[in-house]
N, C-alpha and C. Protein backbone atom coordinates (compact mmCIF):
# COMPACT_ATOMS: atom_id res chain seq x y z
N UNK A 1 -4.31 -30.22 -55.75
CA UNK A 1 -4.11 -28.94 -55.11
C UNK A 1 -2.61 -28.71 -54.90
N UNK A 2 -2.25 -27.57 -55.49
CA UNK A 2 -0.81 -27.51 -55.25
C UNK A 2 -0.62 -26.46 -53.55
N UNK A 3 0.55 -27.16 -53.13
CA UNK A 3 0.45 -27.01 -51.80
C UNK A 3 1.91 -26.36 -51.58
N UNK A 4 2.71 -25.79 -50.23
CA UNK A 4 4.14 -24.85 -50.35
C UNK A 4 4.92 -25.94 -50.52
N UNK A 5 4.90 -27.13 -50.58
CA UNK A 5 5.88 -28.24 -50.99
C UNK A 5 6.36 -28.41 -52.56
N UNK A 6 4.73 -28.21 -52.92
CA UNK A 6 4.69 -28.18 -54.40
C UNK A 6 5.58 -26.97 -54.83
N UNK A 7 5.33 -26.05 -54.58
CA UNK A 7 6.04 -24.36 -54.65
C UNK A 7 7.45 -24.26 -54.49
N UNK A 8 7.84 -25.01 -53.73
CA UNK A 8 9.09 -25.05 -53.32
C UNK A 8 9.96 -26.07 -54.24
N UNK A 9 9.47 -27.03 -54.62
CA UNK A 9 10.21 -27.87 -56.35
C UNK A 9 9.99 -26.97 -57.45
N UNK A 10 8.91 -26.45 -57.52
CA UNK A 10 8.84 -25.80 -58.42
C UNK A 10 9.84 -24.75 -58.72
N UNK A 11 10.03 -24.27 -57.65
CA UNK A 11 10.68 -23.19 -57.66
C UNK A 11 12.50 -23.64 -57.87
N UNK A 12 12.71 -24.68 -57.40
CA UNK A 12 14.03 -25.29 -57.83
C UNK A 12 13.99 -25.25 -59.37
N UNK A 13 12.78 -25.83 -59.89
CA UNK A 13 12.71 -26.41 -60.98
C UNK A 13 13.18 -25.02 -62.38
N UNK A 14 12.20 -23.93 -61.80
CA UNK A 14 12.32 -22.77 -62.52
C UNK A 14 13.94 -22.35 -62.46
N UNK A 15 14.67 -22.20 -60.95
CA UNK A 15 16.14 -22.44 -60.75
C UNK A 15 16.95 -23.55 -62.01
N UNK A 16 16.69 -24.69 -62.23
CA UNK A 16 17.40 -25.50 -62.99
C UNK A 16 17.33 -25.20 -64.52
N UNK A 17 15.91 -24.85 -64.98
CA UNK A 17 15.42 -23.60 -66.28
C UNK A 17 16.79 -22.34 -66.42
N UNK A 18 16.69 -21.95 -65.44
CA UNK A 18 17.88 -20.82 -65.57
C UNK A 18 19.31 -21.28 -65.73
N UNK A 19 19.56 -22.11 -65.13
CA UNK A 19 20.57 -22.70 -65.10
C UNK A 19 20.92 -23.16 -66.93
N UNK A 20 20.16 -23.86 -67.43
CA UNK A 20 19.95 -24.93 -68.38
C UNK A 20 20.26 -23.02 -69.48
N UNK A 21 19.41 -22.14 -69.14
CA UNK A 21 19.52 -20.86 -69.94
C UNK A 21 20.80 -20.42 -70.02
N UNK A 22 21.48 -20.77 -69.22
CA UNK A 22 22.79 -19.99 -68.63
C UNK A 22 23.84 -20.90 -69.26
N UNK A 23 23.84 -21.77 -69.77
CA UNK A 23 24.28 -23.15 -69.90
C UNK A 23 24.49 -22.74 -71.75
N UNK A 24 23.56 -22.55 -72.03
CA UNK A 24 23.16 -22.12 -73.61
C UNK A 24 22.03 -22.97 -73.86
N UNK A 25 21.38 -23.71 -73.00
CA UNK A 25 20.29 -24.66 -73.50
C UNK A 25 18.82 -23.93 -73.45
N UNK A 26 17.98 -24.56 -73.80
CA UNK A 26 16.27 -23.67 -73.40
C UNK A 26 16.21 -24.24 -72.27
N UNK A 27 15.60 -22.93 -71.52
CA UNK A 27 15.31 -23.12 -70.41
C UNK A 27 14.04 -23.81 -69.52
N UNK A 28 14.57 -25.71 -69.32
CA UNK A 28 13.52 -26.33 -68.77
C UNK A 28 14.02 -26.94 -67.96
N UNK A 29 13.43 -27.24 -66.69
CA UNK A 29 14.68 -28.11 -65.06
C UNK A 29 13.28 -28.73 -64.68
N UNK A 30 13.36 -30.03 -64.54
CA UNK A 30 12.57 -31.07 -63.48
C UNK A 30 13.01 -31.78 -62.64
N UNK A 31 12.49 -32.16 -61.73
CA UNK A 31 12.77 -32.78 -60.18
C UNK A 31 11.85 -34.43 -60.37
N UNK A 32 12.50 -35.48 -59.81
CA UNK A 32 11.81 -36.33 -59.21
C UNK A 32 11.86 -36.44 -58.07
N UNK A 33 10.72 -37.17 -57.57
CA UNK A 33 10.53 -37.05 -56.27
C UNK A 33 9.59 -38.20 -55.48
N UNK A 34 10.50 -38.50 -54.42
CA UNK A 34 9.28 -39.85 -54.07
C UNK A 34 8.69 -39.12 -53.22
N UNK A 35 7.86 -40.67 -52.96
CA UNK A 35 6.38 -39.97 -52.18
C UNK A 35 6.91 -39.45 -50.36
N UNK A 36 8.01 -39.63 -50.14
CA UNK A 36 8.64 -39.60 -48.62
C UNK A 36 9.44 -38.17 -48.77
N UNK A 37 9.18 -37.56 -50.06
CA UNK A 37 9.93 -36.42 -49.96
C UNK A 37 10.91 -35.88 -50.71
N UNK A 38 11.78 -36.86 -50.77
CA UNK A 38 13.27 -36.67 -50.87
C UNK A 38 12.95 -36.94 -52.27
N UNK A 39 14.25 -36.33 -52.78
CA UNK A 39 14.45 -35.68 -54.98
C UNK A 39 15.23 -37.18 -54.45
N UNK A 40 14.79 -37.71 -55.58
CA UNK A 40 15.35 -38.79 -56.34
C UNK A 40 16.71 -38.08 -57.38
N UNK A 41 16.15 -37.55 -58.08
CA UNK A 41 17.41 -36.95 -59.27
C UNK A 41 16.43 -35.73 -59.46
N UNK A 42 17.46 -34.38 -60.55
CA UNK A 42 17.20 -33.39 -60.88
C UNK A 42 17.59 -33.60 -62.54
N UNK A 43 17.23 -32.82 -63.47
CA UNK A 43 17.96 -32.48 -64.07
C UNK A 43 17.29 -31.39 -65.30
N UNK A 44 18.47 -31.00 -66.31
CA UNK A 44 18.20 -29.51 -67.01
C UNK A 44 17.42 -29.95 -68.24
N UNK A 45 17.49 -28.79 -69.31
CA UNK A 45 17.40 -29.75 -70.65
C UNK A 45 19.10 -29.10 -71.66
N UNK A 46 18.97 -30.08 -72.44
CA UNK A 46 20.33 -30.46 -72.65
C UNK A 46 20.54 -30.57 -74.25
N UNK A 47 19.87 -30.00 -74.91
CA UNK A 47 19.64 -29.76 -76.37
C UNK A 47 20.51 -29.12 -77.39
N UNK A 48 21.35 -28.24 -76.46
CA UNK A 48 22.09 -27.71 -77.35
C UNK A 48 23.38 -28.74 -78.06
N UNK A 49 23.58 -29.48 -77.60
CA UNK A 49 24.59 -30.56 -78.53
C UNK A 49 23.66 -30.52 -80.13
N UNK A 50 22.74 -30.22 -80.01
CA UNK A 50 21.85 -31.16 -80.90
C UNK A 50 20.82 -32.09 -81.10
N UNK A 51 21.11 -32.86 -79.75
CA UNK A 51 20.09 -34.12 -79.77
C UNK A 51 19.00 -33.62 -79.36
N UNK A 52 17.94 -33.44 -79.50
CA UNK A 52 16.57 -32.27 -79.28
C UNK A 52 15.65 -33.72 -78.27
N UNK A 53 16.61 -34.66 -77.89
CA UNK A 53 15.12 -35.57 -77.01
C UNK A 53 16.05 -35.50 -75.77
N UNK A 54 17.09 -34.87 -75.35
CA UNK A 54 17.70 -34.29 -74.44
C UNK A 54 17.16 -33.66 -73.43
N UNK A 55 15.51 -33.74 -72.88
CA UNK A 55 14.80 -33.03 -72.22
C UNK A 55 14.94 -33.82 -70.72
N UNK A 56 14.70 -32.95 -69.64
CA UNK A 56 14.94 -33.34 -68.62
C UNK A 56 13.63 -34.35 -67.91
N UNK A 57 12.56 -34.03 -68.33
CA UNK A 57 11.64 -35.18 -67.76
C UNK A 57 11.37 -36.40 -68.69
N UNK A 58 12.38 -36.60 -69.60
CA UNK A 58 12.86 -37.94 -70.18
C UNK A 58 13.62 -38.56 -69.54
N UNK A 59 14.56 -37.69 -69.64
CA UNK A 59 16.18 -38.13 -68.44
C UNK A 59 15.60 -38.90 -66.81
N UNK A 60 14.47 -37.86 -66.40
CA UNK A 60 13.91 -38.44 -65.30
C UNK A 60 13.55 -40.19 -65.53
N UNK A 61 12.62 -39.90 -66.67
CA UNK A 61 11.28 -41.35 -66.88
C UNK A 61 12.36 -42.62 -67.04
N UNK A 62 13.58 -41.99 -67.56
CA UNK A 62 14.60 -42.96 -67.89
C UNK A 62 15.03 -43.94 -66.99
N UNK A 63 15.84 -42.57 -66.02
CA UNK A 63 16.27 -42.89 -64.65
C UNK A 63 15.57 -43.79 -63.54
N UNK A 64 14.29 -43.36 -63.90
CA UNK A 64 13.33 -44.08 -62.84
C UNK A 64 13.16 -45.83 -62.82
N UNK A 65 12.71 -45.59 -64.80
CA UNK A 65 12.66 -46.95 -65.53
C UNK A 65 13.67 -47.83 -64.98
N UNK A 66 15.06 -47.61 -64.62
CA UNK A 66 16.11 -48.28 -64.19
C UNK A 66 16.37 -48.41 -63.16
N UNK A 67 15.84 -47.33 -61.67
CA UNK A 67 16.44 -47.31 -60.25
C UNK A 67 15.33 -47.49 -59.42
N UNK A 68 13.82 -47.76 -59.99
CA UNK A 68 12.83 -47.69 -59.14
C UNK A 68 11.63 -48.70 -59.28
N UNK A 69 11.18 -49.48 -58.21
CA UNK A 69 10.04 -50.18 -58.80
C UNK A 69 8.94 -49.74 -59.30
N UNK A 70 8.09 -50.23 -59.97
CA UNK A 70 7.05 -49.70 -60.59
C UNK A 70 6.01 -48.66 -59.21
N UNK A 71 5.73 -49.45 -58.25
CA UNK A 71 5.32 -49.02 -56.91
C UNK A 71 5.67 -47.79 -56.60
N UNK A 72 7.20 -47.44 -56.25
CA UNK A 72 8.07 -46.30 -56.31
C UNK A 72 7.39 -45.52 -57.90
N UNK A 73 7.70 -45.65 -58.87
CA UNK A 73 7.26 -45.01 -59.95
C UNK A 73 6.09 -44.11 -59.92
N UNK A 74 4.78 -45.10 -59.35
CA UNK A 74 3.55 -44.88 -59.39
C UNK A 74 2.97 -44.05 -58.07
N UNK A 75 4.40 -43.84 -57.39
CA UNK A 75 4.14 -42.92 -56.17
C UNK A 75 5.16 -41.71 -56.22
N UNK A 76 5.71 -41.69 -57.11
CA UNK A 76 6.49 -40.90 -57.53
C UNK A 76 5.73 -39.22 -57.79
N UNK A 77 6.54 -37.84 -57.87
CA UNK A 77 6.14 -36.89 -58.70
C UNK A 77 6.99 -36.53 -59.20
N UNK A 78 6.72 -36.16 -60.70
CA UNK A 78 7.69 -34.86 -61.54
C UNK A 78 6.98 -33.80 -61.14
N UNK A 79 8.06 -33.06 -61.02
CA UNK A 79 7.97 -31.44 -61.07
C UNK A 79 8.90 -30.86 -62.19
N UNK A 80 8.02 -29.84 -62.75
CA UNK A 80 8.78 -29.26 -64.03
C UNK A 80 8.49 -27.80 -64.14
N UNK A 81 9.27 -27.24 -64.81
CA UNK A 81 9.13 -25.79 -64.65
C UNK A 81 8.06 -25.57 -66.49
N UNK A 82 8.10 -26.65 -67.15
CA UNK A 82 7.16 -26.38 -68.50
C UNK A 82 6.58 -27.88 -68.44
N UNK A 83 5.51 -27.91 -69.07
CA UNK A 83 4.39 -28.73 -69.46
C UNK A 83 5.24 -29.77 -69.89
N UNK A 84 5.15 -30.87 -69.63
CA UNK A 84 5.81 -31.81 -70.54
C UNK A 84 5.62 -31.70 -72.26
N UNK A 85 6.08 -31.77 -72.91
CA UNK A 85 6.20 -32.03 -74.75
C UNK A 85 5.54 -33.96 -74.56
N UNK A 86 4.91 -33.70 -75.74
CA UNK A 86 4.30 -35.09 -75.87
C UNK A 86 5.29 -36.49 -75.81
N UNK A 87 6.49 -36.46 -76.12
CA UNK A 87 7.52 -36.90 -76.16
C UNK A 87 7.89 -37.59 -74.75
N UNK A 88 8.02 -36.51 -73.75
CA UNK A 88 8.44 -36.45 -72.44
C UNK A 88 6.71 -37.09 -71.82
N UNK A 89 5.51 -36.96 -71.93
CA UNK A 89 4.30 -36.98 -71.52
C UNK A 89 4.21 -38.65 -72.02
N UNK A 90 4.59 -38.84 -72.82
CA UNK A 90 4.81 -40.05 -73.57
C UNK A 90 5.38 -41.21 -72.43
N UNK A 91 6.71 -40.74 -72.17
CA UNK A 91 7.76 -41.70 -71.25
C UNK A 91 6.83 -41.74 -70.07
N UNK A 92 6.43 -40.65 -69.36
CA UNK A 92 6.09 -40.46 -68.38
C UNK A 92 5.21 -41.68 -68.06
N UNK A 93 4.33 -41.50 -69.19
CA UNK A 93 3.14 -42.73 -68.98
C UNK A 93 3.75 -44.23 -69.05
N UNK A 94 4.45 -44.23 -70.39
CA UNK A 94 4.81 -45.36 -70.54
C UNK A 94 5.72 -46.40 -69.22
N UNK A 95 6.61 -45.65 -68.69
CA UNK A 95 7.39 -45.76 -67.44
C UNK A 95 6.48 -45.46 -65.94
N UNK A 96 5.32 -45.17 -66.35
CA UNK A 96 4.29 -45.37 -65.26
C UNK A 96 4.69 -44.52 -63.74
N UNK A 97 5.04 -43.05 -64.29
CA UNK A 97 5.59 -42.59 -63.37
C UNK A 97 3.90 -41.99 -62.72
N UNK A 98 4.24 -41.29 -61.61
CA UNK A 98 2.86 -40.59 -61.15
C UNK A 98 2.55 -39.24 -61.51
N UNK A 99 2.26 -38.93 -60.06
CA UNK A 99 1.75 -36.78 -60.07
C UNK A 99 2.53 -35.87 -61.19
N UNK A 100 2.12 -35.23 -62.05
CA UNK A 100 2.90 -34.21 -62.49
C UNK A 100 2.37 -32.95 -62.26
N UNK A 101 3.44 -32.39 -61.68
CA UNK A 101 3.33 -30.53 -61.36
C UNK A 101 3.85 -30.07 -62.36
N UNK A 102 3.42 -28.69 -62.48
CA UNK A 102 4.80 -27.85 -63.82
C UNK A 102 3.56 -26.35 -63.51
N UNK A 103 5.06 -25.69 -63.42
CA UNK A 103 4.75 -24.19 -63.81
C UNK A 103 3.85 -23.59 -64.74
N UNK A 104 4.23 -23.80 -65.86
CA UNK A 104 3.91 -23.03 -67.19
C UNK A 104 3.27 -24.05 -68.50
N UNK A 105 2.42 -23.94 -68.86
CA UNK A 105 1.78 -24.71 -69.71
C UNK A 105 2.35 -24.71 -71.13
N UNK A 106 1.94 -26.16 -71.96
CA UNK A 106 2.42 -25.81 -73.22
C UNK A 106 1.64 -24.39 -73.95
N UNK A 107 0.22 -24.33 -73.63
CA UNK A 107 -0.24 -23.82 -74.31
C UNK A 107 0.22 -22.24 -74.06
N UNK A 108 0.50 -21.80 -73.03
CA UNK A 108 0.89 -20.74 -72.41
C UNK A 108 2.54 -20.80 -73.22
N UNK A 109 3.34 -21.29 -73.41
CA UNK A 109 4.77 -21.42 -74.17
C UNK A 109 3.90 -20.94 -75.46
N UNK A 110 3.28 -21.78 -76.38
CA UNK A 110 2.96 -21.30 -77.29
C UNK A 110 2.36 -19.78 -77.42
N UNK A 111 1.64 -19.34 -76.67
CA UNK A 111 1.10 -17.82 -76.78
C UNK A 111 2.64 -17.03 -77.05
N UNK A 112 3.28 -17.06 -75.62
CA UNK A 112 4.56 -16.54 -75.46
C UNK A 112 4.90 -16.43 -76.84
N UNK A 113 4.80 -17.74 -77.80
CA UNK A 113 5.96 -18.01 -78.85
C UNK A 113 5.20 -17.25 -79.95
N UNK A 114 3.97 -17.18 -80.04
CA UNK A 114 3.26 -16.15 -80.84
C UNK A 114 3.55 -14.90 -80.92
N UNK A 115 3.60 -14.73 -79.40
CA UNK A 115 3.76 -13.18 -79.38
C UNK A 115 4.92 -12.07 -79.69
N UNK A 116 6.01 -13.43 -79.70
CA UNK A 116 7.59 -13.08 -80.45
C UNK A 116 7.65 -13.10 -81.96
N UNK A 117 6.53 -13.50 -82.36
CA UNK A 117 6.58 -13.86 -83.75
C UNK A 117 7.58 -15.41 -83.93
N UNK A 118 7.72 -16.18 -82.96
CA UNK A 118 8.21 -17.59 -83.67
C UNK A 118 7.31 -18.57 -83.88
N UNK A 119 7.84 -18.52 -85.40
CA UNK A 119 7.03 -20.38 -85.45
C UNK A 119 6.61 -21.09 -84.90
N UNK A 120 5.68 -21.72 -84.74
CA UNK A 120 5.26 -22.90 -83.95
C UNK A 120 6.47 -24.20 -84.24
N UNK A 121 6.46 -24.74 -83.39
CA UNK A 121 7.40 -25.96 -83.49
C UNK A 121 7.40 -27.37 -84.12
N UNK A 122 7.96 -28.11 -84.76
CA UNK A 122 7.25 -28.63 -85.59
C UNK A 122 6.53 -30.04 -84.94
N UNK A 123 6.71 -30.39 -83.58
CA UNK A 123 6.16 -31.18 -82.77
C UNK A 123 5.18 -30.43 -82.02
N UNK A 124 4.39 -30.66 -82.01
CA UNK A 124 2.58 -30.02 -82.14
C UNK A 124 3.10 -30.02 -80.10
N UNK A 125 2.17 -29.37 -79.63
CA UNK A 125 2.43 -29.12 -78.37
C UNK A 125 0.44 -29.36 -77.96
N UNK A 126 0.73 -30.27 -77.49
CA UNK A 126 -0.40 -31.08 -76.48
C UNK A 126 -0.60 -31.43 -74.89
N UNK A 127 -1.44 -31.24 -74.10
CA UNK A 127 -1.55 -31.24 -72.85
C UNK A 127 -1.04 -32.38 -72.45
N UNK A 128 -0.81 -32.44 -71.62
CA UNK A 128 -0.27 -33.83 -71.07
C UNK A 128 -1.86 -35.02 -70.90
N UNK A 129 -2.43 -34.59 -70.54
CA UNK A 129 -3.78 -35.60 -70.40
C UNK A 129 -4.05 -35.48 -72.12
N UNK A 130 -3.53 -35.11 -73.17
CA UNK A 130 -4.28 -35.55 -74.28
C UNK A 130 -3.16 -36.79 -74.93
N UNK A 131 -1.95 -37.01 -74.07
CA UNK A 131 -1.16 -38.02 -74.49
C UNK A 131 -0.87 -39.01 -73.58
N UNK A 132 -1.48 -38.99 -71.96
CA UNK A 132 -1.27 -40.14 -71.13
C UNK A 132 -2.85 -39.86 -70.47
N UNK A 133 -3.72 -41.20 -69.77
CA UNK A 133 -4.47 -41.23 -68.93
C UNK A 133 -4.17 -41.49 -67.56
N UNK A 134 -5.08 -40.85 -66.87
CA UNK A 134 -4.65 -41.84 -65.30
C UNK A 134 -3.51 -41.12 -64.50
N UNK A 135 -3.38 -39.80 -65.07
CA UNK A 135 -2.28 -39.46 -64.37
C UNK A 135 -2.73 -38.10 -63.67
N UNK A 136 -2.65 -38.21 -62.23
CA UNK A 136 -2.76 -36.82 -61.83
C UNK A 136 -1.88 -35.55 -62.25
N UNK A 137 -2.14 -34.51 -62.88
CA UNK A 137 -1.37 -33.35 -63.56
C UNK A 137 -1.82 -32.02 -62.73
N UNK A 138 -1.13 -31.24 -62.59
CA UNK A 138 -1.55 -30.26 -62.13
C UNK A 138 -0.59 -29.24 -62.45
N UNK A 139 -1.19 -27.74 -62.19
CA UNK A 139 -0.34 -26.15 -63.52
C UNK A 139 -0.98 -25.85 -64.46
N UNK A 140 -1.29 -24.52 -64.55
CA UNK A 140 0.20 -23.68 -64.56
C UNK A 140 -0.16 -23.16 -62.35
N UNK A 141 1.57 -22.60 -62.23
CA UNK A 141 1.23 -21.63 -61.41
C UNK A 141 1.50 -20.19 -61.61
N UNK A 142 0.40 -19.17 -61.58
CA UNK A 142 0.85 -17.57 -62.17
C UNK A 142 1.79 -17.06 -61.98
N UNK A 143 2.06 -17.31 -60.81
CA UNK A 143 3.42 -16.53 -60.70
C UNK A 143 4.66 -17.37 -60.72
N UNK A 144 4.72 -18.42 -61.17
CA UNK A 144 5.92 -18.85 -61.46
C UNK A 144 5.78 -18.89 -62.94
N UNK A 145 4.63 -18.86 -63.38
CA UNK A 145 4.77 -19.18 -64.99
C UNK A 145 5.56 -17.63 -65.76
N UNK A 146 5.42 -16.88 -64.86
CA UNK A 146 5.65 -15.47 -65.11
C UNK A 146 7.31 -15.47 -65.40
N UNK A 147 7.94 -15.80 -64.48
CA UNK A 147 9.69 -15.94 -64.50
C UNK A 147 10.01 -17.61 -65.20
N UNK A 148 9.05 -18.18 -65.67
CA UNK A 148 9.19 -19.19 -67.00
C UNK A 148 9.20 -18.50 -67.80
N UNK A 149 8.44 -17.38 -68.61
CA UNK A 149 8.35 -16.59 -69.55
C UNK A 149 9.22 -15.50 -69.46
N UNK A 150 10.11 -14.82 -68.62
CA UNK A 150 11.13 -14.16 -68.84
C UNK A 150 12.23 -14.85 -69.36
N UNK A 151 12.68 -16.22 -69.00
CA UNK A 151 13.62 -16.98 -69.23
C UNK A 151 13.24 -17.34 -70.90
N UNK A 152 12.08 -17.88 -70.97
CA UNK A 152 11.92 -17.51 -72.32
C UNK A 152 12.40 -16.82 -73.88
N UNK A 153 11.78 -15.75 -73.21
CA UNK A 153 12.27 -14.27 -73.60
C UNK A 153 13.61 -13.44 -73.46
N UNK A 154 14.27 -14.31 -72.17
CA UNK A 154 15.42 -14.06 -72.58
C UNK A 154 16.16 -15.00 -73.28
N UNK A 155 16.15 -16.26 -73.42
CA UNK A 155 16.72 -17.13 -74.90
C UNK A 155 16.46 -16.73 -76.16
N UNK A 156 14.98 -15.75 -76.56
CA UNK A 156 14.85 -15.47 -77.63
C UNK A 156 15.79 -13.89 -78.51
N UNK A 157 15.74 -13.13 -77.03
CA UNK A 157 16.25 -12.54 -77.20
C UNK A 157 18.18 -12.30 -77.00
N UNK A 158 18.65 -13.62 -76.75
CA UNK A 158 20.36 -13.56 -76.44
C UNK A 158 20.54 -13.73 -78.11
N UNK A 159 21.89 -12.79 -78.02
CA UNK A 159 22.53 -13.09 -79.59
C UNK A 159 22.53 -14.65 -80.16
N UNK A 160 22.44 -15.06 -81.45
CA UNK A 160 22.99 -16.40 -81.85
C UNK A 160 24.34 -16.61 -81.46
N UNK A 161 24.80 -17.70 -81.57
CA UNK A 161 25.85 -18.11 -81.49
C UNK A 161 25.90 -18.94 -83.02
């Protein structure tokens, strides 16, 4: 059950999305968070160099892998403003992190990406429970998924560089 605690990372999270937009990157921001409250680390996604595994709830699973016991891990939450990518859903498990929140679903990104006429991506976009077990997940929320999809839409629509 997502609760105003939940709402309130989230809502950072959608904040760090913009940021990451503003930045020139696609717009995705996640939070860790232990179970006492307090953000462990934040961070954007970071793709535009190039390196496309530059995503921020990697950066998290990373971080954790190195500063936290498994205990801490497994009491841990991500919060994300998009669905994890199988990639990121991947670490998550593997690094045995816990709860995941997120705004906006992959599958919901993909409609979006339909409806612009872009390609599908060439890394297949899967729920997070169809690439880790055992993990509490929870999202989309409507009205935040709503200003996920403007940010969207506005990366698709800013000039190239």
């Amino acid at each position: 059950m997502i609760n105003e605690t939940d709402l309130m990372q989230l809502r950072r999270c959608v904040a760090l999305a913009e940021e990451a937009l503003d930045a020139g990157d696609e717009p995705f921001g996640s939070i860790l968070v232990a179970d006492n409250g307090n953000v462990l680390m934040e961070d954007r996604n970071r793709v535009a160099g190039g390196d496309h595994t530059q995503h921020p709830e990697f950066a998290l699973a990373r971080w954790a892998a190195n500063h936290l016991t498994p205990d801490q891990r497994r009491e841990a939450t991500v919060y994300t403003s998009g669905e994890h990518c199988p990639m990121c859903a991947a670490a998550h498990g593997w690094v045995g992190l816990g709860r995941i929140v997120y705004a906006s679903s992959s599958a919901q990104l993909a409609e979006w990406l339909g409806e612009w006429g872009v390609a599908e991506p060439r890394v297949r976009t899967l729920r997070i429970q169809d690439v880790i077990r055992d993990t509490p997940v929870e999202g989309p929320v409507p009205e935040l998924a709503v200003q996920v999809k403007e940010l969207h839409r506005r990366m698709r629509s800013a000039p190239q560089q």
